[in-house]
N, C-alpha and C. Protein backbone atom coordinates (compact mmCIF):
# COMPACT_ATOMS: atom_id res chain seq x y z
N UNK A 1 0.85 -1.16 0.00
CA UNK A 1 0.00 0.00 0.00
C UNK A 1 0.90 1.23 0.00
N UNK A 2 0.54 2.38 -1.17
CA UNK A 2 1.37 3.24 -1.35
C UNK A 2 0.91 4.25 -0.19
N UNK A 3 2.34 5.33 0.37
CA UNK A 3 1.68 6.05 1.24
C UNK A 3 0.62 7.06 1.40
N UNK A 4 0.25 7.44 -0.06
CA UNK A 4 -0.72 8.12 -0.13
C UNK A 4 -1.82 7.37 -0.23
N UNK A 5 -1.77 6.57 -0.18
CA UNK A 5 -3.86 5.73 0.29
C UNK A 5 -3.56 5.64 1.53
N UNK A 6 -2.38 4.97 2.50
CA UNK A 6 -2.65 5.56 3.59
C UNK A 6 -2.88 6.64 4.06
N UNK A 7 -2.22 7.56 3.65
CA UNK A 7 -2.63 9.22 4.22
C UNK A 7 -4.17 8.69 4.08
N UNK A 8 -5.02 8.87 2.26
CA UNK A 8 -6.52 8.60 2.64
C UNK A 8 -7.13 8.36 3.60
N UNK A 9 -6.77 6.77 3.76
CA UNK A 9 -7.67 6.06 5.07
C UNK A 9 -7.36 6.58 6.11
N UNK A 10 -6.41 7.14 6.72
CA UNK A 10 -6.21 7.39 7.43
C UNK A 10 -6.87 8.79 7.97
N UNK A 11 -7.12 9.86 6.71
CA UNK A 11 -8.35 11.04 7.09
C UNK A 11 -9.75 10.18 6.68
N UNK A 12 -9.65 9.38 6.23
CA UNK A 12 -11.29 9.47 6.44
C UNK A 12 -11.68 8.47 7.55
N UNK A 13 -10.74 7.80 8.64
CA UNK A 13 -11.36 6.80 9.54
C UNK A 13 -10.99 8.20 10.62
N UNK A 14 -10.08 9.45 10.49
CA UNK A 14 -10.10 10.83 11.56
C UNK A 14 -11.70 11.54 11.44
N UNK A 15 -12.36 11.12 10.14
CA UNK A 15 -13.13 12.36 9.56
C UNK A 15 -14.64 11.28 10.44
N UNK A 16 -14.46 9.65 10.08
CA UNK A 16 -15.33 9.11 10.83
C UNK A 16 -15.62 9.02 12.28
N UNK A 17 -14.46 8.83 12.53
CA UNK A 17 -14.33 9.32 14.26
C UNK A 17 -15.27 10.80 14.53
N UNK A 18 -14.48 11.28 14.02
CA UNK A 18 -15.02 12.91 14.10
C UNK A 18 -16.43 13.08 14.07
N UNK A 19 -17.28 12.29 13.04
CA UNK A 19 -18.70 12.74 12.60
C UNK A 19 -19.25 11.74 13.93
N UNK A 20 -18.70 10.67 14.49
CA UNK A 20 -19.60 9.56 15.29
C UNK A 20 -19.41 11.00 16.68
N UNK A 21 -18.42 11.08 17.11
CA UNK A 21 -18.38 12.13 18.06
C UNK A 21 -19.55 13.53 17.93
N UNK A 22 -19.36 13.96 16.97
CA UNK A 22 -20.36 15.14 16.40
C UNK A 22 -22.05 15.11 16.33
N UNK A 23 -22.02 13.81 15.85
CA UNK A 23 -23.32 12.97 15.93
C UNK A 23 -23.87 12.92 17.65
N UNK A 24 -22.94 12.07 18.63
CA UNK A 24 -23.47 11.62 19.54
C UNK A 24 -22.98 11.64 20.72
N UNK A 25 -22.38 13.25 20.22
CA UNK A 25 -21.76 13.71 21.55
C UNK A 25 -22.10 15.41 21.98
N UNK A 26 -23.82 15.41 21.41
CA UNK A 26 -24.04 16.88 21.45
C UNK A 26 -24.61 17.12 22.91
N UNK A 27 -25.40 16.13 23.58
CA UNK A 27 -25.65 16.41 24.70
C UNK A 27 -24.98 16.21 25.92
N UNK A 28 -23.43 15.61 25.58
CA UNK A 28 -22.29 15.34 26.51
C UNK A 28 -21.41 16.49 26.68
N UNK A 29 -21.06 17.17 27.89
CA UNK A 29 -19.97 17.90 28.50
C UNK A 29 -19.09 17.02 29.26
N UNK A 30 -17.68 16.79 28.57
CA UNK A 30 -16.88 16.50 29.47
C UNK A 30 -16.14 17.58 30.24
N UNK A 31 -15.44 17.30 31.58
CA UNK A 31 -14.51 18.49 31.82
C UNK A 31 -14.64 19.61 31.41
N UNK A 32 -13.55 19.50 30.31
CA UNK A 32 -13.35 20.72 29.81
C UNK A 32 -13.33 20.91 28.59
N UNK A 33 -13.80 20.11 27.67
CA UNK A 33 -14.37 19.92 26.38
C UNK A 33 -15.88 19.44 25.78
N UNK A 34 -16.62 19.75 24.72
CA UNK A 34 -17.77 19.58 24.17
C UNK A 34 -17.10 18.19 23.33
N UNK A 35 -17.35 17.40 23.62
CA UNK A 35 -17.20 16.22 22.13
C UNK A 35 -18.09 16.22 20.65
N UNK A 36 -19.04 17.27 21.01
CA UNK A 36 -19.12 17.84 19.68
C UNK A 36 -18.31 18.42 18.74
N UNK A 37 -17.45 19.77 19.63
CA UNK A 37 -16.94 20.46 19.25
C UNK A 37 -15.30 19.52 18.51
N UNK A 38 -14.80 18.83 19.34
CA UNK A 38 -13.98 18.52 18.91
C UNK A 38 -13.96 17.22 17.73
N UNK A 39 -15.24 16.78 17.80
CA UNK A 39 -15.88 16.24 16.40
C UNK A 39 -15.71 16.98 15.06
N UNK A 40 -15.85 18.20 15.57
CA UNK A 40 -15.90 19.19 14.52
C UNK A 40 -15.05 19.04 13.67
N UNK A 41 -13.93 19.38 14.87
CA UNK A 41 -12.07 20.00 14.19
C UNK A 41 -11.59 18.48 13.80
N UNK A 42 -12.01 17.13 14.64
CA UNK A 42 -11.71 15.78 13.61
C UNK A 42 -12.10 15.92 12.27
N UNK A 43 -13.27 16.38 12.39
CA UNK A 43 -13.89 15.95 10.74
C UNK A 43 -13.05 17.25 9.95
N UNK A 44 -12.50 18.42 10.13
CA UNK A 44 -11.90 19.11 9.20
C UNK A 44 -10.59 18.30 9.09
N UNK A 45 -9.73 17.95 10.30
CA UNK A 45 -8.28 17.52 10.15
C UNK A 45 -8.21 16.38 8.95
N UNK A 46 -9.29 15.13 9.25
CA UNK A 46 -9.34 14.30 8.45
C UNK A 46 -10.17 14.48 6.93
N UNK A 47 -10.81 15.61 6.66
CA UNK A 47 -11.16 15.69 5.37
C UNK A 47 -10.06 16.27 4.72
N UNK A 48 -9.26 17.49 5.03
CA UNK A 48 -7.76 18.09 4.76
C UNK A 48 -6.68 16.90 4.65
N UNK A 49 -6.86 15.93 5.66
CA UNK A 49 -5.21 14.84 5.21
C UNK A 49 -5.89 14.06 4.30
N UNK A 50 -7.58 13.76 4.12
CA UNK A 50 -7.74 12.58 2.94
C UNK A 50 -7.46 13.20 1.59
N UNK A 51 -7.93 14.93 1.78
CA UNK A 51 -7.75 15.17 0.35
C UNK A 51 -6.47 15.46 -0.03
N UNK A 52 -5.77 16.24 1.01
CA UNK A 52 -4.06 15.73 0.74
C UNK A 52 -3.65 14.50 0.10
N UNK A 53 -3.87 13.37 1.07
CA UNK A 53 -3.54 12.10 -0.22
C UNK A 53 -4.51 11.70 -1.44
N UNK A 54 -5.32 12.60 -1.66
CA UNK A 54 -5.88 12.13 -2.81
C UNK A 54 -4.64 13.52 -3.88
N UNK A 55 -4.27 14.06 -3.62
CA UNK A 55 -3.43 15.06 -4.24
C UNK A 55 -2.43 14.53 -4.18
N UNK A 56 -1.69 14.16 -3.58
CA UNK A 56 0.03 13.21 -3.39
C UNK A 56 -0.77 11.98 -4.65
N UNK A 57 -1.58 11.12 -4.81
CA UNK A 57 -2.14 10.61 -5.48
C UNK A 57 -1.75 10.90 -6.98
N UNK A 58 -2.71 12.21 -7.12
CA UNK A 58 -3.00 12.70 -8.94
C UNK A 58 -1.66 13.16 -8.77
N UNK A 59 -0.78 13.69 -8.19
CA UNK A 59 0.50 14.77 -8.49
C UNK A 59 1.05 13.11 -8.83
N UNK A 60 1.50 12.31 -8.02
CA UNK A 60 2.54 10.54 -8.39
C UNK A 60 2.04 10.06 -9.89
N UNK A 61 0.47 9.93 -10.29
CA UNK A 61 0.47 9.41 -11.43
C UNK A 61 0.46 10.49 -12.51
N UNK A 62 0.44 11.99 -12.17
CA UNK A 62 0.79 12.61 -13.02
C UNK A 62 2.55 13.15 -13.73
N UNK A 63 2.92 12.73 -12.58
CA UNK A 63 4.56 12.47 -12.75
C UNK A 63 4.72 11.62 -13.42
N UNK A 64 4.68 10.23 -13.17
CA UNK A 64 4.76 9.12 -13.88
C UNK A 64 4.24 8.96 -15.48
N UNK A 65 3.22 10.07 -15.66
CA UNK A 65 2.86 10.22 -17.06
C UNK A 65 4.12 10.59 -17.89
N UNK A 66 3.96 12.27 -16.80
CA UNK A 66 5.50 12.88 -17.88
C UNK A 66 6.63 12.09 -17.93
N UNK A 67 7.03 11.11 -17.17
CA UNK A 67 8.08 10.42 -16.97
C UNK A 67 8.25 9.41 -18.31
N UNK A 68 6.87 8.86 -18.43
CA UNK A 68 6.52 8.16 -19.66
C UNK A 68 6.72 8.58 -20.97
N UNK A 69 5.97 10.04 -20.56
CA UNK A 69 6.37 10.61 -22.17
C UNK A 69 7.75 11.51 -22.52
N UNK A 70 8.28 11.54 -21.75
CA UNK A 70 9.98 11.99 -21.92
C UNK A 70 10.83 10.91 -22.05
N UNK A 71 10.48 9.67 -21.55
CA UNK A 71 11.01 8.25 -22.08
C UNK A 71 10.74 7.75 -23.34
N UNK A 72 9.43 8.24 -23.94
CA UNK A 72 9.23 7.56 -24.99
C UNK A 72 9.73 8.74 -26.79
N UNK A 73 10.40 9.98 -25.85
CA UNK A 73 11.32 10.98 -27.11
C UNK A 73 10.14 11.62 -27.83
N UNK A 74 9.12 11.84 -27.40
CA UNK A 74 7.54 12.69 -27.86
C UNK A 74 8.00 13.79 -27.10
């Protein structure tokens, strides 16, 4: 597994966490945090690193294109 599908899975099981918290943590106060709230900032961290590796993604096979076509003297 290349590291950019991990990056993926890896924001979208932050972004799932995030929404189960957001979901079913609106009427919970802990301490000193809302588990809503910090549902929130999961679901941005992990939508930002999935779409990061979906970009490390298109940028690797778009390299590998040009790589192709400067190998092949076009």
């Amino acid at each position: 597994m290349t590291s950019a599908t991990k990056t993926i899975l890896t924001g979208l099981a932050t972004f799932a966490v995030g929404t189960a918290l957001w979901l079913f943590g609106l009427d919970t106060q802990i301490f000193i945090f809302t588990p809503s709230k910090v549902g929130v900032v999961l679901m941005v961290v992990g939508g930002a690193e999935a779409l990061y590796g979906v970009y490390r993604t298109w940028r690797h096979s778009s390299k590998a294109a040009t790589a192709s076509r400067s190998s092949d003297g076009t």
